[in-house]
N, C-alpha and C. Protein backbone atom coordinates (compact mmCIF):
# COMPACT_ATOMS: atom_id res chain seq x y z
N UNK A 1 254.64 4.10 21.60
CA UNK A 1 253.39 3.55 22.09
C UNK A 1 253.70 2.71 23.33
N UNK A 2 253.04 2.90 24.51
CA UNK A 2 253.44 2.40 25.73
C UNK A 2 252.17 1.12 25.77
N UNK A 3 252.45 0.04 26.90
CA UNK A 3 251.90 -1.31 27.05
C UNK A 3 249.98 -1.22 27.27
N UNK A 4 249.77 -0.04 28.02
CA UNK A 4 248.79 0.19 27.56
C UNK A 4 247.62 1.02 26.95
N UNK A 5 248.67 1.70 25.99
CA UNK A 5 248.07 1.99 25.08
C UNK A 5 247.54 0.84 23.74
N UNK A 6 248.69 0.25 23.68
CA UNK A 6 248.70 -1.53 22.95
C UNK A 6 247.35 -2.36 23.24
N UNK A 7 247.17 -2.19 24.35
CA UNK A 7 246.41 -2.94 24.80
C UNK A 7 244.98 -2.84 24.76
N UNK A 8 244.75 -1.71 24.76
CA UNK A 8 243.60 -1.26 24.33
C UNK A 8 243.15 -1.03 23.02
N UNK A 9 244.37 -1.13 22.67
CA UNK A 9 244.36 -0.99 21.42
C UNK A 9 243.54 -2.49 20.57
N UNK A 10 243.86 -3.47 21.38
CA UNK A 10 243.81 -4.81 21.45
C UNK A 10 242.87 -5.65 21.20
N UNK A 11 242.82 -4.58 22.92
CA UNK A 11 240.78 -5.20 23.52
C UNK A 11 240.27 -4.10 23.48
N UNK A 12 239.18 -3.73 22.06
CA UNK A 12 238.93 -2.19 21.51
C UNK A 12 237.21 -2.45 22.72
N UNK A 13 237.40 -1.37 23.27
CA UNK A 13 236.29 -1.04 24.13
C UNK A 13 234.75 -1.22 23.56
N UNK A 14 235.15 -1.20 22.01
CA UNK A 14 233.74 -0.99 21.49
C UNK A 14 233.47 -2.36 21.06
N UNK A 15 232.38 -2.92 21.75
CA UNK A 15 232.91 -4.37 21.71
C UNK A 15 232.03 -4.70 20.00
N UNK A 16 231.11 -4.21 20.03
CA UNK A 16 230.50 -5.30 18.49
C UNK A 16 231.46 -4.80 17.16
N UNK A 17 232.48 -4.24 17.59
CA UNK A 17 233.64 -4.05 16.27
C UNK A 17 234.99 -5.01 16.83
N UNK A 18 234.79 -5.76 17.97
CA UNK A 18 235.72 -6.26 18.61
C UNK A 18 235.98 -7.53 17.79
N UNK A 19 237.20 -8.29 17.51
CA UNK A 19 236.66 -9.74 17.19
C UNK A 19 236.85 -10.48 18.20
N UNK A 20 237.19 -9.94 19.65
CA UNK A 20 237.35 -10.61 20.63
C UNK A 20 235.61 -10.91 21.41
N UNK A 21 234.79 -9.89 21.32
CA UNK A 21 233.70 -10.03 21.56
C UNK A 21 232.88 -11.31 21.03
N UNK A 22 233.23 -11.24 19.43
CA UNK A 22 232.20 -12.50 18.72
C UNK A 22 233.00 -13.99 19.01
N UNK A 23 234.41 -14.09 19.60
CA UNK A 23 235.13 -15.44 19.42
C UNK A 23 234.46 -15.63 21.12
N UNK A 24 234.16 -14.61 21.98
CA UNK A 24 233.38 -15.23 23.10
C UNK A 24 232.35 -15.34 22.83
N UNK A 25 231.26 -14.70 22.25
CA UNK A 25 229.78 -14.84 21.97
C UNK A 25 230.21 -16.62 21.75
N UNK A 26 230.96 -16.74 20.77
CA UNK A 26 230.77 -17.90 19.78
C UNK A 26 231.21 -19.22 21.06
N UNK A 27 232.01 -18.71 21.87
CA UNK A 27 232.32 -19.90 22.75
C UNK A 27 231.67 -19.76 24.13
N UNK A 28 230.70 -19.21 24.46
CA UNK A 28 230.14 -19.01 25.35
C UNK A 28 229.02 -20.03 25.38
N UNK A 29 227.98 -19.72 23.82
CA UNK A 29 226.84 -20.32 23.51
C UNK A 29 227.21 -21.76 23.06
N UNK A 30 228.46 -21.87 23.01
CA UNK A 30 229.19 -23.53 22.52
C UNK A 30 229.02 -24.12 23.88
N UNK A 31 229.61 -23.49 24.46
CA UNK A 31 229.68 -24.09 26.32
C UNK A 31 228.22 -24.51 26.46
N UNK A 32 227.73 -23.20 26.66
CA UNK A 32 226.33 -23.72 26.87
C UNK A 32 225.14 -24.87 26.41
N UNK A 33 225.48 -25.14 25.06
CA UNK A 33 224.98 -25.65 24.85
C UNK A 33 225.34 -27.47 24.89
N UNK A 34 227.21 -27.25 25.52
CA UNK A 34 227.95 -29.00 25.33
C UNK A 34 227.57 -29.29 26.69
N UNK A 35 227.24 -28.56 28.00
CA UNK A 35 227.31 -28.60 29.22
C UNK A 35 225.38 -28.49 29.67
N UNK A 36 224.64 -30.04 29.35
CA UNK A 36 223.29 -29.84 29.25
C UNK A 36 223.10 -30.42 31.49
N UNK A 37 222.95 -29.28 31.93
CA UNK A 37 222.57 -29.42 33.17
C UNK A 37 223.49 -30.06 33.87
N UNK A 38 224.93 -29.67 33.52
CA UNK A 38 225.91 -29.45 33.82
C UNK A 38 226.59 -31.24 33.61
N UNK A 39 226.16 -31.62 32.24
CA UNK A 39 226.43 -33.14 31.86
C UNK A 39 226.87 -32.55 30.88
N UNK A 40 228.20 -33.20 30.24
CA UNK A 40 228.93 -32.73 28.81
C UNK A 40 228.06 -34.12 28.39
N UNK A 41 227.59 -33.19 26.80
CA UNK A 41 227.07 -33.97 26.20
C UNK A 41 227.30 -35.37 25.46
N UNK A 42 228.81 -35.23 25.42
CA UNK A 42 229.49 -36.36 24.94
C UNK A 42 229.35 -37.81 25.32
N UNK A 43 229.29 -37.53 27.09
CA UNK A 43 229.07 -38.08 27.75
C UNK A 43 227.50 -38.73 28.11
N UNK A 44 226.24 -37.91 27.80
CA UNK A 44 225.14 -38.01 27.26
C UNK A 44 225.02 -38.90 25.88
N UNK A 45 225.74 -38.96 24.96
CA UNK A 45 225.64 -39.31 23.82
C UNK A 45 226.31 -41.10 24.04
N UNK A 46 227.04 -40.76 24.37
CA UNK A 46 227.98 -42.22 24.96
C UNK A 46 227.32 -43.36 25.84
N UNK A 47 226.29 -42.32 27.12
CA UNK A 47 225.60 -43.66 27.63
C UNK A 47 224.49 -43.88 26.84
N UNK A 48 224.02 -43.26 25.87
CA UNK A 48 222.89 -44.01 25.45
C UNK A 48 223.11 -44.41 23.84
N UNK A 49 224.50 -44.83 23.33
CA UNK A 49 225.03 -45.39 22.71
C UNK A 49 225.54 -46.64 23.30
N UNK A 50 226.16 -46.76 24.58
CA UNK A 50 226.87 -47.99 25.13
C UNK A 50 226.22 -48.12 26.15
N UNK A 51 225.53 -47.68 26.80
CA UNK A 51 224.67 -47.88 28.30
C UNK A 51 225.72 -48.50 29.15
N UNK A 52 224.92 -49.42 29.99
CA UNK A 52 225.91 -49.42 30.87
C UNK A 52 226.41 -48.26 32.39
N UNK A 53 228.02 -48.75 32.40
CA UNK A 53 228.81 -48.21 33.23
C UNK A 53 228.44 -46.08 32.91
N UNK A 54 228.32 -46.40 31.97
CA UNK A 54 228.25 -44.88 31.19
C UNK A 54 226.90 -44.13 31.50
N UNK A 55 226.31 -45.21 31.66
CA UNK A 55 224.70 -44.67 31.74
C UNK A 55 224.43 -44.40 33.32
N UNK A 56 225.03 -45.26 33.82
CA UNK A 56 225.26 -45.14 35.29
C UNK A 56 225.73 -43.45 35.97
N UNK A 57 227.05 -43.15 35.04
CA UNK A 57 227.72 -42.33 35.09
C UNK A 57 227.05 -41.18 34.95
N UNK A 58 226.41 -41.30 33.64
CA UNK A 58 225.59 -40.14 33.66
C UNK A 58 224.26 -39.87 34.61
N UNK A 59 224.01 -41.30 34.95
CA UNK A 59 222.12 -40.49 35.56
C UNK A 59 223.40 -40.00 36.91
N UNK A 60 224.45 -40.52 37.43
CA UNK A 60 224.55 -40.12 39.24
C UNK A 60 224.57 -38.37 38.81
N UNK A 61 225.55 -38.20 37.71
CA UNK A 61 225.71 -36.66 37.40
C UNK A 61 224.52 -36.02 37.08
N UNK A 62 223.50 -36.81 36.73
CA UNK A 62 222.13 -35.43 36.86
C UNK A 62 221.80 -35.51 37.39
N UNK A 63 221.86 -36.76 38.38
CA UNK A 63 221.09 -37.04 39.99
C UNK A 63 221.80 -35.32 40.72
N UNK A 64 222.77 -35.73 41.41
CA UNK A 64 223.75 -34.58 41.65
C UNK A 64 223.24 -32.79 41.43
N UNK A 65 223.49 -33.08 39.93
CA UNK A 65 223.29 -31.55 39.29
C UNK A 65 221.93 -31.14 39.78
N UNK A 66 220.86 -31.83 39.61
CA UNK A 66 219.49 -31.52 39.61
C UNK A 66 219.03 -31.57 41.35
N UNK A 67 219.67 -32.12 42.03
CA UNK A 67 219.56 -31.80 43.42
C UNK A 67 220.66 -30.45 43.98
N UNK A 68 221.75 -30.40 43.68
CA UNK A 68 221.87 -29.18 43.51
C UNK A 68 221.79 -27.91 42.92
N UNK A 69 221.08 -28.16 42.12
CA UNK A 69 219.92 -26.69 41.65
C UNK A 69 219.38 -26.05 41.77
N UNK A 70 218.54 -27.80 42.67
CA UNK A 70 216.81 -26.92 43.27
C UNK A 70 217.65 -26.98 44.57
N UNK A 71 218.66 -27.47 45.26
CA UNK A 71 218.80 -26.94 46.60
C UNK A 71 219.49 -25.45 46.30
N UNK A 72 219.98 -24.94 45.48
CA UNK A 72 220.29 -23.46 45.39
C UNK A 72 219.37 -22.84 45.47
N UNK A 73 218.17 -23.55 44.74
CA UNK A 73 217.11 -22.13 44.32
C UNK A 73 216.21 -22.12 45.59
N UNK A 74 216.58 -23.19 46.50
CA UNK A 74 215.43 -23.36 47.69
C UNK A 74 216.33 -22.60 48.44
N UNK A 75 217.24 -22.77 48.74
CA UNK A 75 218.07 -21.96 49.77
C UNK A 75 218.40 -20.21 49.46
N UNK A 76 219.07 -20.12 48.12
CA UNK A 76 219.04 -18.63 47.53
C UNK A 76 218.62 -17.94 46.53
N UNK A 77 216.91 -18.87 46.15
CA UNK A 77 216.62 -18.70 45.09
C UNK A 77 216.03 -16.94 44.68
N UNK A 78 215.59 -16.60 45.98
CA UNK A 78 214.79 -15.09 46.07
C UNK A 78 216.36 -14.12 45.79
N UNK A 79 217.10 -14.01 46.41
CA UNK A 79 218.23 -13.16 46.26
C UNK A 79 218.66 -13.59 44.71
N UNK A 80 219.02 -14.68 44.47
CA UNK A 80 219.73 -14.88 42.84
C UNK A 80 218.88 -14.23 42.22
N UNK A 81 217.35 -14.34 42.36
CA UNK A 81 216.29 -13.51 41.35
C UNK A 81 216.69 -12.16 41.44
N UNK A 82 216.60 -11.55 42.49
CA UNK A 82 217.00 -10.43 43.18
C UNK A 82 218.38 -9.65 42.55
N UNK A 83 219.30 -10.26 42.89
CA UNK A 83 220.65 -9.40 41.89
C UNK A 83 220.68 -10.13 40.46
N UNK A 84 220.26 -11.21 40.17
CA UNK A 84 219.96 -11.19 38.64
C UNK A 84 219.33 -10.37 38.14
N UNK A 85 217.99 -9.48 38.31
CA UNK A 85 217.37 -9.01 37.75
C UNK A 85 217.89 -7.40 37.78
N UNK A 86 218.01 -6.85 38.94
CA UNK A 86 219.26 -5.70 39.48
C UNK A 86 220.37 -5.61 38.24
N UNK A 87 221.28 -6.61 38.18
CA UNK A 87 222.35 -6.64 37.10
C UNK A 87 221.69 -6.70 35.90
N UNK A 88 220.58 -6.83 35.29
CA UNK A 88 220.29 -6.78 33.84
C UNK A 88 219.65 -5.76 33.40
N UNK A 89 218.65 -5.32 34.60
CA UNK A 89 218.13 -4.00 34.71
C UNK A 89 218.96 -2.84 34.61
N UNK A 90 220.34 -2.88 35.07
CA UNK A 90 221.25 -2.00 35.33
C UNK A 90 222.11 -2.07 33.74
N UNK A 91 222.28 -3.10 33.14
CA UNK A 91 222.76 -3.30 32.25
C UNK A 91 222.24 -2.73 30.84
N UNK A 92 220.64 -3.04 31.08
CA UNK A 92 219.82 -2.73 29.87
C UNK A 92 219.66 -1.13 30.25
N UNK A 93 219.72 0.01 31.46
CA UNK A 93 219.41 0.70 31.47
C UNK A 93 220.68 1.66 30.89
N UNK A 94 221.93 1.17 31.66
CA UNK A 94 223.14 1.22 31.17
C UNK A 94 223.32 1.72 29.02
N UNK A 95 223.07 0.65 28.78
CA UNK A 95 223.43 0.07 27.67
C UNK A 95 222.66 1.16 26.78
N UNK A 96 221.35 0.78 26.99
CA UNK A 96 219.97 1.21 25.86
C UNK A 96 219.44 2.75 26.34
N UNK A 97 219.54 3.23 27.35
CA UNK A 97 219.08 4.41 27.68
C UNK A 97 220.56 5.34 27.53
N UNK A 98 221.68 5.12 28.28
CA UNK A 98 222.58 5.93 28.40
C UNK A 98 223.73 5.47 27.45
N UNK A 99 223.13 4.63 26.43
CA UNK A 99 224.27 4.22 25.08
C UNK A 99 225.54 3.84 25.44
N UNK A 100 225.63 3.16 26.30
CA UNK A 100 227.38 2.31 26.97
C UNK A 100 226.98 0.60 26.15
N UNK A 101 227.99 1.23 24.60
CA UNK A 101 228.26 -0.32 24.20
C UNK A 101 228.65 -1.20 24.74
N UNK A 102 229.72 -0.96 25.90
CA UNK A 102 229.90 -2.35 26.46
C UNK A 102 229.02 -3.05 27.34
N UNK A 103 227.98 -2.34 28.10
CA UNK A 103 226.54 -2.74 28.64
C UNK A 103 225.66 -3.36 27.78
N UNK A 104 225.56 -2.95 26.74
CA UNK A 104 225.05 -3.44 25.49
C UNK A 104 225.04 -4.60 25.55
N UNK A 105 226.44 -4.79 25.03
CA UNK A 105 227.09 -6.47 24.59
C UNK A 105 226.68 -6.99 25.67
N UNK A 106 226.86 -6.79 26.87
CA UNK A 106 227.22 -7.88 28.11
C UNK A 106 225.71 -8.04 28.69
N UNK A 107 224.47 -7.27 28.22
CA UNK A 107 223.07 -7.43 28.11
C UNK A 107 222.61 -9.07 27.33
N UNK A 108 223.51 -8.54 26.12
CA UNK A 108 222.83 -9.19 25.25
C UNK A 108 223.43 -10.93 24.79
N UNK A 109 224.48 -10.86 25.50
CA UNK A 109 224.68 -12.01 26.36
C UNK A 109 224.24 -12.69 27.43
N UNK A 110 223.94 -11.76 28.56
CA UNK A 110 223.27 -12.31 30.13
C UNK A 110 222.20 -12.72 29.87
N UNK A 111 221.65 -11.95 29.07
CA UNK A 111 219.55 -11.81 28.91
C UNK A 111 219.62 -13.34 28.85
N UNK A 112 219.71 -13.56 27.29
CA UNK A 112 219.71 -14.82 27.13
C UNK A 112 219.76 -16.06 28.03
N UNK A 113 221.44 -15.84 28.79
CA UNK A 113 221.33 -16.83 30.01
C UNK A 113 221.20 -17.00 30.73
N UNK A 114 220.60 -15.90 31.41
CA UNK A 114 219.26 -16.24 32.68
C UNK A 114 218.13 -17.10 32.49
N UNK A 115 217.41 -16.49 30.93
CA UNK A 115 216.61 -17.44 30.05
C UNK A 115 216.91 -19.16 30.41
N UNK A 116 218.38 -19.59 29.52
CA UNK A 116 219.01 -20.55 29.98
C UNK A 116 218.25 -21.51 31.18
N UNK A 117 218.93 -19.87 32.20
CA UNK A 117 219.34 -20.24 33.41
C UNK A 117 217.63 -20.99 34.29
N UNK A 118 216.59 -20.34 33.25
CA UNK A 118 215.48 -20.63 34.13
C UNK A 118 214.80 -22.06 33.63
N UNK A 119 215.70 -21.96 32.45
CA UNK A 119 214.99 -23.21 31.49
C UNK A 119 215.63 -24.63 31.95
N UNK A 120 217.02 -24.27 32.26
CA UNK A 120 217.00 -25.40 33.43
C UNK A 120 216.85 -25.59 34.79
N UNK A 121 216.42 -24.57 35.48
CA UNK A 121 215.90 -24.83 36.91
C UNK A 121 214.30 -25.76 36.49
N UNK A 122 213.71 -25.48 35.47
CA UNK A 122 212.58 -26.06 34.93
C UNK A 122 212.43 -27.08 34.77
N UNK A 123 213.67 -27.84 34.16
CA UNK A 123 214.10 -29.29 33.34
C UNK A 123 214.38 -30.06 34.52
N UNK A 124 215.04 -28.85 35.83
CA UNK A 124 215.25 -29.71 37.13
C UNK A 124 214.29 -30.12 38.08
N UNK A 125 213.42 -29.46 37.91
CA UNK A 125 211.98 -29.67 38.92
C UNK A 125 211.58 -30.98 38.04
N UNK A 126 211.49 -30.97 36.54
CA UNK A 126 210.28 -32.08 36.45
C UNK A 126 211.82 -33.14 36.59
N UNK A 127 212.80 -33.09 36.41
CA UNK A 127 213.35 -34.28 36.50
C UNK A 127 213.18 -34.75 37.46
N UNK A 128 213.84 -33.90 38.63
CA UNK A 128 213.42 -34.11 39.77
C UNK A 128 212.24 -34.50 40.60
N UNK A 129 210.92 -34.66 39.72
CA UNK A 129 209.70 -34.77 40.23
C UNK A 129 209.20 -36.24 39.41
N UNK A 130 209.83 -36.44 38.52
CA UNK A 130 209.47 -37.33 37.56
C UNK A 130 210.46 -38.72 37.55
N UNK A 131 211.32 -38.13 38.26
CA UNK A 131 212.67 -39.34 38.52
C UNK A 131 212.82 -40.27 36.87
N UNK A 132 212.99 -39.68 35.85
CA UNK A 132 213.02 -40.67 34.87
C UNK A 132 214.07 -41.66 34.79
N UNK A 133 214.64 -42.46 33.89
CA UNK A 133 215.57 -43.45 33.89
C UNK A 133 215.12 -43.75 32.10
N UNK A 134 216.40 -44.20 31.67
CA UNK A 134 216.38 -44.42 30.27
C UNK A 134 216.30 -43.30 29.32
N UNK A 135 215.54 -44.57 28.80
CA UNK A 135 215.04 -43.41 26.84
C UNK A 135 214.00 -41.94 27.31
N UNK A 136 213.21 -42.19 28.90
CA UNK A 136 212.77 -40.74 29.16
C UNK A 136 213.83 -39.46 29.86
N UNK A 137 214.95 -40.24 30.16
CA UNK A 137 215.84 -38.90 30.80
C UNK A 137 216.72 -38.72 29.27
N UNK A 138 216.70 -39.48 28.91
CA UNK A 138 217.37 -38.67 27.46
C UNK A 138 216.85 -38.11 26.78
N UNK A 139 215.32 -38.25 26.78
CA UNK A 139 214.82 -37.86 26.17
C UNK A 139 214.63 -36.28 26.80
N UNK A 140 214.32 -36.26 28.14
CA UNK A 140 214.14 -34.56 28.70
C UNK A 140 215.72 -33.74 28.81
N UNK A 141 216.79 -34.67 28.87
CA UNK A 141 218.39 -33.95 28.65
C UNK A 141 218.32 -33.17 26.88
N UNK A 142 218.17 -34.25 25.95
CA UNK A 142 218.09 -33.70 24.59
C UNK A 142 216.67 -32.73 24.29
N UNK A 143 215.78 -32.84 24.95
CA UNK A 143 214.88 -31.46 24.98
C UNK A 143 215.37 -30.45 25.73
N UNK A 144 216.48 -30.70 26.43
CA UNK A 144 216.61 -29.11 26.90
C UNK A 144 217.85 -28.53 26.41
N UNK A 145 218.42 -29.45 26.15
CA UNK A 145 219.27 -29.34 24.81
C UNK A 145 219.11 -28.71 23.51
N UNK A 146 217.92 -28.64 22.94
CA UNK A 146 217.26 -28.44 21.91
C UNK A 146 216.87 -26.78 22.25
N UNK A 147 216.46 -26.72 23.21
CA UNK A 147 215.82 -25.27 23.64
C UNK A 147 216.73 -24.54 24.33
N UNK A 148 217.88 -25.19 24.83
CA UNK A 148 219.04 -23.99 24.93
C UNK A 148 219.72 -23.86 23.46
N UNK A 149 219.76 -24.54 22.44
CA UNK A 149 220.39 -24.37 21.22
C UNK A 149 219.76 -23.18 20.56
N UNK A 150 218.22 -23.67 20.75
CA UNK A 150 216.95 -22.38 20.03
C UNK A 150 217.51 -20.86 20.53
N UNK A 151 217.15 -21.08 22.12
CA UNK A 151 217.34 -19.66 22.53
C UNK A 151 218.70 -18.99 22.34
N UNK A 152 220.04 -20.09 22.36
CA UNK A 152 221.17 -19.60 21.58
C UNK A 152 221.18 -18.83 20.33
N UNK A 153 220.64 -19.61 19.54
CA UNK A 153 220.62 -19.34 18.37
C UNK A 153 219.73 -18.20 17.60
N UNK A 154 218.45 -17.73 18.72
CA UNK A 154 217.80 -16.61 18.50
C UNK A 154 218.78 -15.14 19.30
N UNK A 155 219.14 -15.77 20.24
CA UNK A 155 220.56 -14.59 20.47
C UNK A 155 221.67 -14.23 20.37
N UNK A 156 222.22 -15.21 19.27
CA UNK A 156 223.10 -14.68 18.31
C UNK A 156 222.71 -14.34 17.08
N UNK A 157 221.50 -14.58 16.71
CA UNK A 157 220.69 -13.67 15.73
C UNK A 157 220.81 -11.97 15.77
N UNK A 158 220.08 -12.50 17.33
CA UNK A 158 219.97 -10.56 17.87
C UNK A 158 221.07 -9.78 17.32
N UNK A 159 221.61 -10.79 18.80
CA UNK A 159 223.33 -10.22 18.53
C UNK A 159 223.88 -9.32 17.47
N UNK A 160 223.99 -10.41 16.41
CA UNK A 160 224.46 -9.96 15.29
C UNK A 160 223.60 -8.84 14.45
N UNK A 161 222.69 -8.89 14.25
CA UNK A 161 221.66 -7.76 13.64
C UNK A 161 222.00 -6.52 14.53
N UNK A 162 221.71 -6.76 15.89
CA UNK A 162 222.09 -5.35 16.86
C UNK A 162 223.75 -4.81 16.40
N UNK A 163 224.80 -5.70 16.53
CA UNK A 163 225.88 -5.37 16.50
C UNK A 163 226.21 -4.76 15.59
N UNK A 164 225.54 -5.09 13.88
CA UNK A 164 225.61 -4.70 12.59
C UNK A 164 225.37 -3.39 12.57
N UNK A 165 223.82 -3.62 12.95
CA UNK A 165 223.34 -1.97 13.36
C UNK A 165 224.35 -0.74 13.61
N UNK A 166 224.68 -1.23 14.53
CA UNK A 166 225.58 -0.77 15.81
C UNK A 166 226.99 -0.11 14.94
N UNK A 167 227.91 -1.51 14.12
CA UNK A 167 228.48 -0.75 13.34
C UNK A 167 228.23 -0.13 12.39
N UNK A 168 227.00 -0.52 11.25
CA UNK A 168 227.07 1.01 10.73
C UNK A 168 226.51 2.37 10.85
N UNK A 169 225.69 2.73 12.06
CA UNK A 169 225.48 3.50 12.58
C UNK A 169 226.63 4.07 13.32
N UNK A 170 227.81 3.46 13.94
CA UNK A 170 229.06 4.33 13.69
C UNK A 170 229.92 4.77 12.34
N UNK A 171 229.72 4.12 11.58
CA UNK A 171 230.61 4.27 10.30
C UNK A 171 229.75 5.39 9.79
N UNK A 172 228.41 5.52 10.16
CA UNK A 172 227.72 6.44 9.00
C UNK A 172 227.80 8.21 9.82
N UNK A 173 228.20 8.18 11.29
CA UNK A 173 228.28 9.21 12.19
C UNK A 173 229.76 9.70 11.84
N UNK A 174 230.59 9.03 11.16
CA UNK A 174 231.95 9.39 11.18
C UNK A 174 231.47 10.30 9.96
């Protein structure tokens, strides 16, 4: 058996029989959900446990994040729509019409975090429009927190039901 044959052997192409597939599903939607508008939550949790230096720390980092957001989406927001939607379209057509499991998987990952992806350009406008401070920016960080966990958690639902599918509809073709 040569290095890559091993290897493939490894990283099995078919990804919802992969366990390399579900240990990223599983750390992907972890990321996503510790990294709330690009603030680790820890750090969220800390200034409004100790305020302060911490609290400081955190609003400059959503100050920051949330001005560079909407300056992405003002500057390349039409094109990001543009090959975002291109790459998922291509993916789902890929995947679901011409049956390429690995389009599949990598659908049913993206979908979701574009979702994400729009739910905090959203969280960034009103922050950004609303300038909060205190118990109201924690309060709109842990609501969007809450609704990237949801939409996580309804797409690793999918996920898993599709993937199940998926394998025994191969096991039952063998």
């Amino acid at each position: 058996m040569d290095w890559s044959q091993a290897l493939f052997q490894l990283i099995d192409i078919a990804s919802f029989s992969s366990l390399w597939y579900w240990i990223m599903l599983a750390v992907v939607w972890s990321s996503v959900s510790h990294w709330v508008l690009g603030v680790p939550y820890d750090l969220i949790a800390r200034a409004k446990r100790h305020g302060g230096q911490a609290e400081q720390d955190m609003m400059d980092l959503v100050r920051i994040n949330v001005n560079r957001m909407l300056g992405i989406a003002r500057t390349a927001g039409i094109i990001l729509i543009a090959f975002v939607s291109f790459a998922l379209t291509s993916l789902a057509v890929l995947g679901f019409w011409y049956r390429v499991e690995l389009a599949q998987a990598i659908f049913l990952i993206a979908f979701p975090l574009s979702i994400v992806g729009a739910v905090s350009l959203s969280t960034s406008r009103l922050i950004h429009a609303a300038d909060p401070e205190g118990d109201a920016l924690f309060a709109a960080l842990n609501r969007h927190r809450l609704w990237t966990q949801i939409i996580g958690m309804i797409a690793i639902f999918v996920t898993a039901m599709y993937g199940m599918y998926q394998n025994l509809d191969a096991v039952r073709s063998l």
